[in-house]
Structures are given as structure tokens and as C-alpha cells.
Protein backbone atom coordinates (compact mmCIF):
# COMPACT_ATOMS: atom_id res chain seq x y z
CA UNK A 1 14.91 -3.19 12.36
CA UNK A 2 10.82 -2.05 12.85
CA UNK A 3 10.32 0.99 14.04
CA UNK A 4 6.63 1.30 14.90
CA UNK A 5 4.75 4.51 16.72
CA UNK A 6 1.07 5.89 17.43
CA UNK A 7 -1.60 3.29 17.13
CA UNK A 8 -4.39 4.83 14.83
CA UNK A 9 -7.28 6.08 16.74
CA UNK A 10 -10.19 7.53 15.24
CA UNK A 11 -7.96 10.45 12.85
CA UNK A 12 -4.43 9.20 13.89
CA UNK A 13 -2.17 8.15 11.68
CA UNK A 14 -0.29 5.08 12.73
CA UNK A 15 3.36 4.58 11.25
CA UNK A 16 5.77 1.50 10.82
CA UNK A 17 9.19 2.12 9.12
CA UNK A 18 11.31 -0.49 8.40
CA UNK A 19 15.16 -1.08 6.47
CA UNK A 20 14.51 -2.05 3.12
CA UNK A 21 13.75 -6.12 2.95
CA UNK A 22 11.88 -9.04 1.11
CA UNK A 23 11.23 -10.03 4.16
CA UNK A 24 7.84 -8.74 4.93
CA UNK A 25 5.43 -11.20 6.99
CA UNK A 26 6.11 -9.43 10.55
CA UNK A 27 5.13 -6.08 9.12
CA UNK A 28 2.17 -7.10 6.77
CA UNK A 29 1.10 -8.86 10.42
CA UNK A 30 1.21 -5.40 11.96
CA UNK A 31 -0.37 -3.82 9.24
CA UNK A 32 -3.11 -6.21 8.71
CA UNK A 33 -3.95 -6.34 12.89
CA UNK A 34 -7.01 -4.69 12.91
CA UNK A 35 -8.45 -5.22 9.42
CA UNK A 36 -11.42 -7.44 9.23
CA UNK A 37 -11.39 -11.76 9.06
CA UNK A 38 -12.61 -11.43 5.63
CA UNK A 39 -11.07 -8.83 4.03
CA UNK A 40 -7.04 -9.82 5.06
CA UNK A 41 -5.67 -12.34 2.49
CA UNK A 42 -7.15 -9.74 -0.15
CA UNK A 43 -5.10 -6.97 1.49
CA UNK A 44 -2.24 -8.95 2.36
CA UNK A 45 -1.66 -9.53 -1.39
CA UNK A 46 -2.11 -6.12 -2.41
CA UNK A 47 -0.11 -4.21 0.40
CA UNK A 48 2.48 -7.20 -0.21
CA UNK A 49 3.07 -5.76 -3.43
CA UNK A 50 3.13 -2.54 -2.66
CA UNK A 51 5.66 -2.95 -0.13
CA UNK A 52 8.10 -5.35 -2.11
CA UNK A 53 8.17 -2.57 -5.17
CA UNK A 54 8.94 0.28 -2.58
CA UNK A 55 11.74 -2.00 -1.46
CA UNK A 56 12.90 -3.51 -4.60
CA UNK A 57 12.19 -1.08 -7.19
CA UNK A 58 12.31 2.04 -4.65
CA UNK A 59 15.16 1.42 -2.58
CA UNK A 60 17.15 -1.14 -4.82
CA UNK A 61 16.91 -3.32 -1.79
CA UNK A 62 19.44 -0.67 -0.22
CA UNK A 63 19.35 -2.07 3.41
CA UNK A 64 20.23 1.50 4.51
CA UNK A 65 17.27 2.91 3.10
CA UNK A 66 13.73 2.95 5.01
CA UNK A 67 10.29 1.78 3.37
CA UNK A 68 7.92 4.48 6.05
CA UNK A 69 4.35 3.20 6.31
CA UNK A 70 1.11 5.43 7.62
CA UNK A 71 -1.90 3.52 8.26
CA UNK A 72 -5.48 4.77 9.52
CA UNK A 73 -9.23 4.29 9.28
CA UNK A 74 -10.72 7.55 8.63
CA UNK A 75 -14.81 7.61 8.03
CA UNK A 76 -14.92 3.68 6.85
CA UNK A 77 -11.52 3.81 4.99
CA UNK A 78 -8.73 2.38 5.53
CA UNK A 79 -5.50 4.22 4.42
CA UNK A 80 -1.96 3.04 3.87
CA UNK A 81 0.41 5.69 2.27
CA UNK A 82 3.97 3.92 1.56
CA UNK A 83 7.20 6.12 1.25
CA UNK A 84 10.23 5.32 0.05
CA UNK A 85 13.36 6.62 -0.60
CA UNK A 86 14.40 5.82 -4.41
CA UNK A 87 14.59 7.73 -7.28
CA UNK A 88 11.04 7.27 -8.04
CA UNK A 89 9.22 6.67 -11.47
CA UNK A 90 6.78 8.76 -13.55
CA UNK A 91 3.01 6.94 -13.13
CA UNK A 92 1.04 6.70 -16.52
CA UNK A 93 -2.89 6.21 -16.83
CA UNK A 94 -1.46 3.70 -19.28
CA UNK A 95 -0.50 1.48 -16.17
CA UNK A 96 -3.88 0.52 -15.30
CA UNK A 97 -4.62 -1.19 -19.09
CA UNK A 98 -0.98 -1.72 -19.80
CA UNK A 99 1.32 -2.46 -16.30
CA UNK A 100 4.18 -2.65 -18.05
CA UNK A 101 4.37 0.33 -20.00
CA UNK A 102 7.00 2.45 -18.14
CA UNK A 103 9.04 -0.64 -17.15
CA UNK A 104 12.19 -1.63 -19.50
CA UNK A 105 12.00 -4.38 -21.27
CA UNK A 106 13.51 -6.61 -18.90
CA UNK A 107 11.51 -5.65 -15.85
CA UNK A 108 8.21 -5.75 -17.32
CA UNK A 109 7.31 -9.18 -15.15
CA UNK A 110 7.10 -7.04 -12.49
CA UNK A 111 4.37 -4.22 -13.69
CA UNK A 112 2.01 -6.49 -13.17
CA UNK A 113 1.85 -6.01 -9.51
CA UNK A 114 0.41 -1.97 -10.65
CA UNK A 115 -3.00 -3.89 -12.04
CA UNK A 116 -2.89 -5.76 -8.79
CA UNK A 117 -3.11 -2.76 -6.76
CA UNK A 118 -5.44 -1.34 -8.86
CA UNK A 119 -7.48 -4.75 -8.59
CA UNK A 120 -7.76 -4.70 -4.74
CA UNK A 121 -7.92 -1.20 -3.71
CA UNK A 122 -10.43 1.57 -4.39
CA UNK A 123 -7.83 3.93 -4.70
CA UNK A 124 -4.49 3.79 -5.56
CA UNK A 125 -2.49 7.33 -6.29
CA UNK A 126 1.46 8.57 -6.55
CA UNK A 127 3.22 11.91 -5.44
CA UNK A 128 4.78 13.38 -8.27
CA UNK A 129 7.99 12.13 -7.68
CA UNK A 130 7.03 8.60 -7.38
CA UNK A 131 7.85 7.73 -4.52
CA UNK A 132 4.73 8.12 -2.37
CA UNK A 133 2.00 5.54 -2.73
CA UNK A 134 -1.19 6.16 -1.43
CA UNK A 135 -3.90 3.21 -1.08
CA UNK A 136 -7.18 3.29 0.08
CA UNK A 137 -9.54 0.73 0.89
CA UNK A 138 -13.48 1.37 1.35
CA UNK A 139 -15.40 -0.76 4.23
CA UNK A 140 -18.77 -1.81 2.94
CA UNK A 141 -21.39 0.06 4.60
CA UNK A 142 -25.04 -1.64 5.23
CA UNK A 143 -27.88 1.26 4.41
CA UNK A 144 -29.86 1.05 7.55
CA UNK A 145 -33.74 0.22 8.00
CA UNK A 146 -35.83 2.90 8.84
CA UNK A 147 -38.21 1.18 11.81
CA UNK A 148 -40.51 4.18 11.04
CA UNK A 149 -43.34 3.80 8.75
């Protein structure tokens, strides 16, 4: 099940929470509505990601635990912060040059996805506990001409 409230307007925060799946198209859809032609396949991989390792490595895929999504655009940015309700893990600064570094041995495949995020978004922080993850993207912004000489 999707559960989805508040549209974002101007300083609202949207929200889409959904039972812990691999399924993800109808909600990356949702999420991806009102982003720009140009930038959605580039967000689509990265919020992909970030969904699938709240999910899988969050919520062990626990069908009766909820991946929460808020979404806005506040002053050019747009803002995704993804919740779930695992355990969580301890972020390094070592993930950015080494993904894998917190991951056991057998799960280090799937650190990869960390450089991703860091890859595709401008800015890409945790809660303490791990199990907040808050992504921002940055619009590009054309200085304007002066018509004043």
C-alpha cells in the first residue's frame, strides 16, 4: 500500500510512505512528477537507490515496516529526506572514497550505490542513527542580464 498526503507548495513538505518493497516504479513516478524533462533519469537512478537500501538494508525487506518519503522544492532545491525503520548503520567520510567500507564482506556489492548518491546529488547527509537520509538536489540558476547600461 501508498500512502501519499500534501502536495508540496512553495515550503510544504510533500510525503509518500509506502510497505517496504523492490517494487518501486509507481513511487519513483510520484516522486519524479514535477522534476524537470532533463534532469529525471539522473534522479530516478539516484533516489532508486536510495529507496531500495532503505528497504533492503533498512527494513530487511520487512513488508510490515514503512520506507516514509518527504519531498519539496525550497529556494531552487529539491529535497527528498527518506526514513526508515531499521536498525540503522554508522556513516563514515570513508564512504565517499571507499563505499564499501562499513559493509561486511559479503555485502560490499552493494556500497556502491553510497558513491552513486554522492555522484548525483549535491547533498547527501544521515541522522545519527542511520536511518534518515537526506538528499538534496540544486536547480541550475541562469545569472540574469542587466538591460541597464
Amino acid at each position: 500500500m501508498i500512502t501519499i498526503s500534501l502536495r508540496p507548495v512553495g515550503r510544504n513538505w510533500g510525503t509518500i510512505s509506502f510497505a517496504s518493497t523492490l517494487y518501486l516504479c509507481p513511487i519513483l513516478d510520484l516522486l519524479l512528477a514535477e522534476i524537470p524533462a532533463k534532469l529525471q533519469s539522473e534522479l530516478r537512478l539516484g533516489l532508486q537507490e536510495a529507496l531500495v537500501n532503505a528497504a533492503k538494508h533498512g527494513n530487511n525487506l520487512d513488508p510490515s515496516k514503512l520506507v516514509v518519503v518527504r519531498f519539496s522544492l525550497i529556494d531552487n532545491q529539491y529535497w527528498w529526506i527518506i526514513s526508515d525503520q531499521g536498525s540503522g548503520f554508522t556513516p563514515s567520510s570513508d564512504s565517499v572514497t571507499d563505499p564499501t567500507h562499513y559493509l561486511p564482506p559479503d555485502e560490499a556489492e552493494s556500497g556502491r550505490g553510497l558513491c552513486l548518491l554522492h555522484q548525483i546529488f549535491d547533498q547527501v547527509e544521515w541522522n545519527r542513527k542511520g536511518t534518515e537520509l537526506r538528499l538534496c538536489k540544486q536547480l541550475e540558476t541562469r545569472p540574469r542580464l542587466s538591460l541597464r547600461r
